[in-house]
C-alpha atoms as a PDB file:
ATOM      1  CA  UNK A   1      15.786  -5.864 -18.258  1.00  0.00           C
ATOM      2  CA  UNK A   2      13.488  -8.067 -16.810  1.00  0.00           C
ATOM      3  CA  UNK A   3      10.667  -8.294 -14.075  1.00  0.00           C
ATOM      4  CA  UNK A   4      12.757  -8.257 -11.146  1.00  0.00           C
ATOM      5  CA  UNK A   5      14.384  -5.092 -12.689  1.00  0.00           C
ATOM      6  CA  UNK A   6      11.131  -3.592 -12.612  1.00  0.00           C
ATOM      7  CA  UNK A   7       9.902  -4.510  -9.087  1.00  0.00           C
ATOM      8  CA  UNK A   8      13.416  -3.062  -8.038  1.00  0.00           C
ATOM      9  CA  UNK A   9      12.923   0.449  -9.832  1.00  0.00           C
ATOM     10  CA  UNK A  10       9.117   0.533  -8.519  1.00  0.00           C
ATOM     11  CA  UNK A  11      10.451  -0.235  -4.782  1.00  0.00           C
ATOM     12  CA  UNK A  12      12.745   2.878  -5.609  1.00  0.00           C
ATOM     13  CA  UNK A  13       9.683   4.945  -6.562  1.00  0.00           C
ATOM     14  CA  UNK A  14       7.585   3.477  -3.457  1.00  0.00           C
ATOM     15  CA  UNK A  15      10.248   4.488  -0.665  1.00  0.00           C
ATOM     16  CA  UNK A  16      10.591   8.164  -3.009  1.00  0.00           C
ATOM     17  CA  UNK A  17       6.887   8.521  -2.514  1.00  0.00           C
ATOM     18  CA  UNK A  18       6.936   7.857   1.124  1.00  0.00           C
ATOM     19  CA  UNK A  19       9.770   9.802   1.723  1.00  0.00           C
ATOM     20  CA  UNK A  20       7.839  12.355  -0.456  1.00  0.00           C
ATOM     21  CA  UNK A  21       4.962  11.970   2.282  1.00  0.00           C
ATOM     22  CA  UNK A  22       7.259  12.416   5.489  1.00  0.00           C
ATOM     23  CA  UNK A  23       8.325  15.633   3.593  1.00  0.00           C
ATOM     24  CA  UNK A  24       5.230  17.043   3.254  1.00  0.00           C
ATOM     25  CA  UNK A  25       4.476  15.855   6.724  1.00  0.00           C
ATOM     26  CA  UNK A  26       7.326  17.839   7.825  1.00  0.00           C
ATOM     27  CA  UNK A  27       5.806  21.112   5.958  1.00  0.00           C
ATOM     28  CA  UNK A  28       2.387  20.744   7.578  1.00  0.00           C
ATOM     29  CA  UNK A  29       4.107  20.366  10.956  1.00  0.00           C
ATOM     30  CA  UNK A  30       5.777  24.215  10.021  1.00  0.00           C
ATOM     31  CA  UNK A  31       2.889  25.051   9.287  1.00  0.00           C
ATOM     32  CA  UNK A  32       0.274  24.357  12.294  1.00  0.00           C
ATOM     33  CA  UNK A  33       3.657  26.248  14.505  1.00  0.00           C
ATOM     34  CA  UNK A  34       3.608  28.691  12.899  1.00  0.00           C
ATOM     35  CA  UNK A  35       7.268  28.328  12.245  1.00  0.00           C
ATOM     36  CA  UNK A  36       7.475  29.475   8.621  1.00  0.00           C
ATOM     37  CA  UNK A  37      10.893  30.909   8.731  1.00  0.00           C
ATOM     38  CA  UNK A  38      11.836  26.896   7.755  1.00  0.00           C
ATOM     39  CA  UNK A  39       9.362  26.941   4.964  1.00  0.00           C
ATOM     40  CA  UNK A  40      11.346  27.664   1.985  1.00  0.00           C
ATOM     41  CA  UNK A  41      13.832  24.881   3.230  1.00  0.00           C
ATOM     42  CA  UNK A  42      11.007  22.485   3.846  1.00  0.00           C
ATOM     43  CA  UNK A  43       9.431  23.382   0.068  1.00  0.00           C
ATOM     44  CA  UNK A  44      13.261  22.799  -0.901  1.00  0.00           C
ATOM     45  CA  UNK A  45      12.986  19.326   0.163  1.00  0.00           C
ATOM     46  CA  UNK A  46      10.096  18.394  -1.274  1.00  0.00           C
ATOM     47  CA  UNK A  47      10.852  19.878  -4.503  1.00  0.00           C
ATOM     48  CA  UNK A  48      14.170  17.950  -4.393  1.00  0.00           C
ATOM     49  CA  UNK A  49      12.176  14.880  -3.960  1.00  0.00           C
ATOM     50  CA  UNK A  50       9.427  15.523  -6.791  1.00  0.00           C
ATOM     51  CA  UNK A  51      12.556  15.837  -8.806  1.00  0.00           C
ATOM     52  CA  UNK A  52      13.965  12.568  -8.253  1.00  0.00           C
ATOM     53  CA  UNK A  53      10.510  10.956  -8.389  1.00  0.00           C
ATOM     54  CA  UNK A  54      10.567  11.890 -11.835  1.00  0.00           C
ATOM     55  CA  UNK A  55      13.559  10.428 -12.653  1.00  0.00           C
ATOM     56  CA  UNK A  56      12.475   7.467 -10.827  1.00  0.00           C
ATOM     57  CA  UNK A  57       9.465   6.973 -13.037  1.00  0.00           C
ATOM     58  CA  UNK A  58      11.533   7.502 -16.525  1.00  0.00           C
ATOM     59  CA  UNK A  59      13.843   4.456 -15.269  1.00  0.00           C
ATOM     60  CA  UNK A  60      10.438   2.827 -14.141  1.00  0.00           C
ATOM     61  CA  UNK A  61       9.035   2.979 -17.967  1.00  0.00           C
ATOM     62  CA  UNK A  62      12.234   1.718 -19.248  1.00  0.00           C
ATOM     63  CA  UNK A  63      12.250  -1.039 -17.252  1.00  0.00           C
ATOM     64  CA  UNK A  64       8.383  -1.541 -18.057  1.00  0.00           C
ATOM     65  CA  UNK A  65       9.057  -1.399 -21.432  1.00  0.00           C
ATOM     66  CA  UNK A  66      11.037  -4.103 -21.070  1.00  0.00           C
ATOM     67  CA  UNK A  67       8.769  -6.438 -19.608  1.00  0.00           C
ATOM     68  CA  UNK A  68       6.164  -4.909 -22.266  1.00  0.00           C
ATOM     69  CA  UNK A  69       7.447  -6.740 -25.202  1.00  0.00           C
ATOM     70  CA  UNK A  70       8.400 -10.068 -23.361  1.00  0.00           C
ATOM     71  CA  UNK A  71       5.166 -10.457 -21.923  1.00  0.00           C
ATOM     72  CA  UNK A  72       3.096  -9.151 -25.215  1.00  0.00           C
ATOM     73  CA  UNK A  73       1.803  -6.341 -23.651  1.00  0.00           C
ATOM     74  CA  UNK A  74       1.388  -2.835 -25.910  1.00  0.00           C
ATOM     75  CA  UNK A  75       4.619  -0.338 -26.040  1.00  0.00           C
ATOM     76  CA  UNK A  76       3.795   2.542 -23.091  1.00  0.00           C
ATOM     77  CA  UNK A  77       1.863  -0.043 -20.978  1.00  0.00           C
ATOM     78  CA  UNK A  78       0.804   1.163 -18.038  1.00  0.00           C
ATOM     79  CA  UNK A  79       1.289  -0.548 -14.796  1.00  0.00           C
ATOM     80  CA  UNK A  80      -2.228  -1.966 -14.297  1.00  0.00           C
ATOM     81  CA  UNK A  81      -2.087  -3.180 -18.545  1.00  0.00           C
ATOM     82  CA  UNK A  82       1.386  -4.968 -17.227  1.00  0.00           C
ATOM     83  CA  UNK A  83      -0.509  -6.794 -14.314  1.00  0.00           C
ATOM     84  CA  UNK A  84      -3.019  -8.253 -17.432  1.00  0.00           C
ATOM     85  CA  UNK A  85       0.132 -10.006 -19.516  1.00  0.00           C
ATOM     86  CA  UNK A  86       1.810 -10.928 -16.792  1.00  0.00           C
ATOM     87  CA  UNK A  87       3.120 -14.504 -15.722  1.00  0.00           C
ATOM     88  CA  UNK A  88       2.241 -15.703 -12.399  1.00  0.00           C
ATOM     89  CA  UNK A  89       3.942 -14.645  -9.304  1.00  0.00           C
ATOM     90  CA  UNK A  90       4.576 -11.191 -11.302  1.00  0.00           C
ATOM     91  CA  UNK A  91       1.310 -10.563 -11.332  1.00  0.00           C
ATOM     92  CA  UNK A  92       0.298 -10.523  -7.853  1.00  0.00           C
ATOM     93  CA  UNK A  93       3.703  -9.013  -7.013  1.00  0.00           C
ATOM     94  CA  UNK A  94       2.997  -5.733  -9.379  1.00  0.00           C
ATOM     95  CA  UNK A  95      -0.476  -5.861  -7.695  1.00  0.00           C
ATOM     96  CA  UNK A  96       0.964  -5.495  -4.813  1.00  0.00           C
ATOM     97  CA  UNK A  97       3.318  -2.441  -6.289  1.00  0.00           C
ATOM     98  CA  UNK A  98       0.089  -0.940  -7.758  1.00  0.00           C
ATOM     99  CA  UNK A  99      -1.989  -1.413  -4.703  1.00  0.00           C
ATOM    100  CA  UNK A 100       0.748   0.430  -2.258  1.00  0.00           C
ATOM    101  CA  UNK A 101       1.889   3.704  -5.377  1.00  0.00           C
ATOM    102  CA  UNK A 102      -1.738   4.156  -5.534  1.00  0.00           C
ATOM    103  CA  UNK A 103      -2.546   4.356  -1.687  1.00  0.00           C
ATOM    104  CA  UNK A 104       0.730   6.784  -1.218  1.00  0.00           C
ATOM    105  CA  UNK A 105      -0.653   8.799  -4.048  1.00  0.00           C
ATOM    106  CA  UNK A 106      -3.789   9.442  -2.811  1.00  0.00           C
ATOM    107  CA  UNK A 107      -2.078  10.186   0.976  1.00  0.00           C
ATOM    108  CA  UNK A 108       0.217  12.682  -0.930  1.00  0.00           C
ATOM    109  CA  UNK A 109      -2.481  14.280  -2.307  1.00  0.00           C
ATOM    110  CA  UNK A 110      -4.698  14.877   0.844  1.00  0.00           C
ATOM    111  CA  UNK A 111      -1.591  16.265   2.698  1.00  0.00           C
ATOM    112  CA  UNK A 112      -0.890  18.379  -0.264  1.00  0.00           C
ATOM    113  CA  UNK A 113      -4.044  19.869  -0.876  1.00  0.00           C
ATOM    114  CA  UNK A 114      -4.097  20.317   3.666  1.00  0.00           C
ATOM    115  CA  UNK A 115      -1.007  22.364   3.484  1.00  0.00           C
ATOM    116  CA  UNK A 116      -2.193  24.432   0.357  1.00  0.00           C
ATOM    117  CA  UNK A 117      -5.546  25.111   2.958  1.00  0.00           C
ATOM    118  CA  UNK A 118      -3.010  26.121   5.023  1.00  0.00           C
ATOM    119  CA  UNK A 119      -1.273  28.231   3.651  1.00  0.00           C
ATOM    120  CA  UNK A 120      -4.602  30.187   2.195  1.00  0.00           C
ATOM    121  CA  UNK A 121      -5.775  30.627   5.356  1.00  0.00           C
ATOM    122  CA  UNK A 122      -2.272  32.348   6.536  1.00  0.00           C
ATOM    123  CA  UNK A 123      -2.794  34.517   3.087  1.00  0.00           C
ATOM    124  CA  UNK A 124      -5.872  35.191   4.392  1.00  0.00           C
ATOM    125  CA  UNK A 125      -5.037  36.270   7.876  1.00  0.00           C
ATOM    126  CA  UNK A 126      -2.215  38.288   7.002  1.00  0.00           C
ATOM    127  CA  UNK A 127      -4.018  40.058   4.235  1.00  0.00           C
ATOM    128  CA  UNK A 128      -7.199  40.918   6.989  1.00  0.00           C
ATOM    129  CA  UNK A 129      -4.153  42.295   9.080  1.00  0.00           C
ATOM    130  CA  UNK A 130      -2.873  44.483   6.685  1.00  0.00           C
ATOM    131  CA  UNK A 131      -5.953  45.859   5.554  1.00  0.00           C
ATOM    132  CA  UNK A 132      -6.923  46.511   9.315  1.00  0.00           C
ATOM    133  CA  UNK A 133      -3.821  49.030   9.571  1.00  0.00           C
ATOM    134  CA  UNK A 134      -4.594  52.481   9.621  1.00  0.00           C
ATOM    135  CA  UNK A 135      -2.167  53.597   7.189  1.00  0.00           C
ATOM    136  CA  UNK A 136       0.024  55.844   9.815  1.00  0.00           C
ATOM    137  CA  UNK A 137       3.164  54.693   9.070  1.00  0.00           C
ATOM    138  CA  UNK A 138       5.820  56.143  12.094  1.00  0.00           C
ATOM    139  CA  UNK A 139       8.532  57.959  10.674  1.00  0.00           C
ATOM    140  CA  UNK A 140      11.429  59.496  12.422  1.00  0.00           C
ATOM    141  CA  UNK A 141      11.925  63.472  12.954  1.00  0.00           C
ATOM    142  CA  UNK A 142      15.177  65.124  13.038  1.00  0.00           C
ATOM    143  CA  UNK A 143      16.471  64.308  16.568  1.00  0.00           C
ATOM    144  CA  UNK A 144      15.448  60.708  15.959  1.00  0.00           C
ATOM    145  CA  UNK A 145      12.038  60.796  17.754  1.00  0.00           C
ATOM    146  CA  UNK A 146       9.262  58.371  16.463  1.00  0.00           C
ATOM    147  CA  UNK A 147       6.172  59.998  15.103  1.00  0.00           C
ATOM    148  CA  UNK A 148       3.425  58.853  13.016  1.00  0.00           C
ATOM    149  CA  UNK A 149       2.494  60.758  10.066  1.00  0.00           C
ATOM    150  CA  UNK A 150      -1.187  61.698   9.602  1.00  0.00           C
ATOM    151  CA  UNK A 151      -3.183  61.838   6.456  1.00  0.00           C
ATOM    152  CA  UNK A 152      -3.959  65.858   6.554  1.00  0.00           C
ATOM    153  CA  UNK A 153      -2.865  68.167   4.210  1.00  0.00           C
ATOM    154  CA  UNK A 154       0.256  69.803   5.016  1.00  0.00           C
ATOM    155  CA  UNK A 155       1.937  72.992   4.406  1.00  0.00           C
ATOM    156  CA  UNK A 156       5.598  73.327   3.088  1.00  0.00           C
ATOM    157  CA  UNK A 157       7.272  76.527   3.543  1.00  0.00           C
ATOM    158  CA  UNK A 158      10.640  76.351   1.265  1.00  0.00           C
ATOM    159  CA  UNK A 159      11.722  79.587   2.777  1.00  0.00           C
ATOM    160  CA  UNK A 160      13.176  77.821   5.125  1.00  0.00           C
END
Protein backbone atom coordinates (compact mmCIF):
# COMPACT_ATOMS: atom_id res chain seq x y z
CA UNK A 1 0.00 0.00 0.00
CA UNK A 2 1.56 2.96 -1.03
CA UNK A 3 0.92 6.32 -2.96
CA UNK A 4 0.80 5.00 -6.31
CA UNK A 5 -1.79 2.48 -4.92
CA UNK A 6 -3.80 5.30 -4.02
CA UNK A 7 -3.62 7.47 -7.19
CA UNK A 8 -4.61 4.08 -8.94
CA UNK A 9 -7.85 3.45 -6.74
CA UNK A 10 -8.75 7.37 -7.03
CA UNK A 11 -8.33 7.12 -11.04
CA UNK A 12 -10.87 4.13 -10.51
CA UNK A 13 -13.25 6.42 -8.61
CA UNK A 14 -12.61 9.43 -11.21
CA UNK A 15 -13.56 7.34 -14.47
CA UNK A 16 -16.75 5.76 -11.94
CA UNK A 17 -17.78 9.33 -11.43
CA UNK A 18 -17.65 10.26 -15.01
CA UNK A 19 -19.17 7.32 -16.11
CA UNK A 20 -21.67 8.15 -13.27
CA UNK A 21 -22.16 11.61 -15.21
CA UNK A 22 -22.68 10.08 -18.83
CA UNK A 23 -25.37 7.99 -16.96
CA UNK A 24 -27.21 10.59 -15.70
CA UNK A 25 -26.68 12.34 -18.97
CA UNK A 26 -28.30 9.50 -20.55
CA UNK A 27 -31.48 9.87 -18.04
CA UNK A 28 -31.91 13.58 -18.77
CA UNK A 29 -31.75 12.80 -22.49
CA UNK A 30 -35.10 10.24 -21.63
CA UNK A 31 -36.28 12.66 -20.11
CA UNK A 32 -36.47 15.98 -22.40
CA UNK A 33 -38.08 12.90 -25.20
CA UNK A 34 -40.24 12.10 -23.40
CA UNK A 35 -39.19 8.53 -23.74
CA UNK A 36 -39.75 7.27 -20.19
CA UNK A 37 -40.60 3.76 -21.02
CA UNK A 38 -36.39 3.42 -20.73
CA UNK A 39 -36.43 5.12 -17.41
CA UNK A 40 -36.38 2.39 -14.98
CA UNK A 41 -33.44 0.86 -17.09
CA UNK A 42 -31.65 4.16 -17.20
CA UNK A 43 -32.24 4.61 -13.07
CA UNK A 44 -30.90 0.85 -13.18
CA UNK A 45 -27.71 2.03 -14.48
CA UNK A 46 -27.07 4.64 -12.45
CA UNK A 47 -27.92 2.88 -9.39
CA UNK A 48 -25.51 0.12 -10.53
CA UNK A 49 -22.91 2.72 -10.75
CA UNK A 50 -23.58 4.55 -7.26
CA UNK A 51 -23.08 1.04 -6.09
CA UNK A 52 -19.74 0.46 -7.31
CA UNK A 53 -18.71 4.04 -6.46
CA UNK A 54 -19.11 3.00 -3.07
CA UNK A 55 -17.07 0.25 -3.19
CA UNK A 56 -14.63 2.28 -4.97
CA UNK A 57 -14.32 4.73 -2.12
CA UNK A 58 -13.99 1.85 0.76
CA UNK A 59 -10.82 0.53 -1.34
CA UNK A 60 -9.96 4.36 -1.72
CA UNK A 61 -9.78 4.78 2.33
CA UNK A 62 -7.84 1.68 2.62
CA UNK A 63 -5.43 2.66 0.42
CA UNK A 64 -5.46 6.26 2.13
CA UNK A 65 -5.00 4.80 5.21
CA UNK A 66 -2.09 3.53 4.09
CA UNK A 67 -0.40 6.49 3.03
CA UNK A 68 -1.93 8.05 6.40
CA UNK A 69 0.49 6.51 8.72
CA UNK A 70 3.63 6.67 6.37
CA UNK A 71 3.27 10.17 5.77
CA UNK A 72 2.13 11.12 9.60
CA UNK A 73 -1.05 12.17 8.70
CA UNK A 74 -4.21 11.35 11.33
CA UNK A 75 -6.09 7.76 10.88
CA UNK A 76 -9.47 8.67 8.55
CA UNK A 77 -7.57 11.50 6.75
CA UNK A 78 -9.35 12.96 4.31
CA UNK A 79 -8.07 13.58 0.90
CA UNK A 80 -7.34 17.33 1.17
CA UNK A 81 -5.51 16.44 5.10
CA UNK A 82 -3.39 13.79 2.77
CA UNK A 83 -2.34 16.63 0.27
CA UNK A 84 -0.88 18.58 3.76
CA UNK A 85 1.65 15.43 4.78
CA UNK A 86 2.43 14.65 1.64
CA UNK A 87 5.98 14.34 -0.08
CA UNK A 88 6.52 16.19 -3.17
CA UNK A 89 5.32 15.08 -6.47
CA UNK A 90 2.35 13.34 -4.37
CA UNK A 91 1.20 16.32 -3.44
CA UNK A 92 0.49 18.08 -6.53
CA UNK A 93 -0.55 14.74 -8.05
CA UNK A 94 -3.52 14.22 -5.27
CA UNK A 95 -4.21 17.95 -6.01
CA UNK A 96 -4.75 17.17 -9.12
CA UNK A 97 -7.13 13.99 -7.99
CA UNK A 98 -8.91 16.44 -5.60
CA UNK A 99 -9.23 19.22 -8.06
CA UNK A 100 -10.93 16.82 -10.92
CA UNK A 101 -13.49 14.37 -7.89
CA UNK A 102 -14.50 17.70 -6.77
CA UNK A 103 -15.39 19.32 -10.24
CA UNK A 104 -17.29 15.84 -11.28
CA UNK A 105 -19.07 16.11 -8.01
CA UNK A 106 -20.39 19.26 -8.33
CA UNK A 107 -21.39 18.36 -12.34
CA UNK A 108 -23.17 15.24 -10.84
CA UNK A 109 -24.97 17.18 -8.67
CA UNK A 110 -26.37 19.91 -11.07
CA UNK A 111 -27.49 17.11 -13.51
CA UNK A 112 -29.01 15.34 -10.63
CA UNK A 113 -30.89 17.92 -9.08
CA UNK A 114 -31.99 18.93 -13.39
CA UNK A 115 -33.46 15.55 -13.80
CA UNK A 116 -35.21 15.55 -10.28
CA UNK A 117 -36.81 19.21 -11.86
CA UNK A 118 -37.68 17.08 -14.39
CA UNK A 119 -39.25 14.70 -13.30
CA UNK A 120 -41.49 17.15 -10.86
CA UNK A 121 -42.57 18.91 -13.56
CA UNK A 122 -43.85 15.52 -15.41
CA UNK A 123 -45.55 14.79 -11.74
CA UNK A 124 -46.90 17.89 -12.15
CA UNK A 125 -48.32 17.70 -15.60
CA UNK A 126 -49.70 14.41 -15.28
CA UNK A 127 -51.32 15.14 -11.98
CA UNK A 128 -53.09 18.64 -13.73
CA UNK A 129 -54.23 15.96 -16.38
CA UNK A 130 -55.81 13.76 -14.18
CA UNK A 131 -57.49 16.16 -12.17
CA UNK A 132 -58.83 17.83 -15.48
CA UNK A 133 -60.82 14.44 -16.26
CA UNK A 134 -64.32 14.52 -15.77
CA UNK A 135 -64.66 11.42 -13.94
CA UNK A 136 -66.87 9.51 -16.79
CA UNK A 137 -65.13 6.57 -16.99
CA UNK A 138 -66.54 4.46 -20.43
CA UNK A 139 -67.66 1.19 -19.58
CA UNK A 140 -68.94 -1.47 -21.84
CA UNK A 141 -72.82 -2.59 -22.08
CA UNK A 142 -73.91 -5.99 -22.83
CA UNK A 143 -73.41 -6.25 -26.63
CA UNK A 144 -69.98 -4.71 -26.15
CA UNK A 145 -70.88 -1.06 -27.00
CA UNK A 146 -68.79 1.75 -25.29
CA UNK A 147 -70.68 4.07 -23.03
CA UNK A 148 -69.71 6.42 -20.44
CA UNK A 149 -71.30 6.25 -17.17
CA UNK A 150 -72.75 9.47 -15.69
CA UNK A 151 -72.76 10.61 -12.15
CA UNK A 152 -76.82 10.59 -11.64
CA UNK A 153 -78.56 8.56 -9.43
CA UNK A 154 -79.76 5.45 -10.84
CA UNK A 155 -82.50 3.09 -10.36
CA UNK A 156 -82.04 -0.77 -9.99
CA UNK A 157 -84.95 -2.89 -10.54
CA UNK A 158 -83.90 -6.59 -9.22
CA UNK A 159 -87.09 -7.90 -10.63
CA UNK A 160 -85.47 -8.40 -13.43
Amino acid sequence: MGAQELSAAIWHQRNLLELLLFKLTEEQLLLTAGRTDWLANATREVEQVVERLYESGLARDVEAAGVAGRWGAADGASLRELIQHAPSPWDEVLTEHLTALTSLTARIRDLRDANAQFLRTGLRATQETLAGLDGAVGTYDSHGASRAETGAARLVDKRL
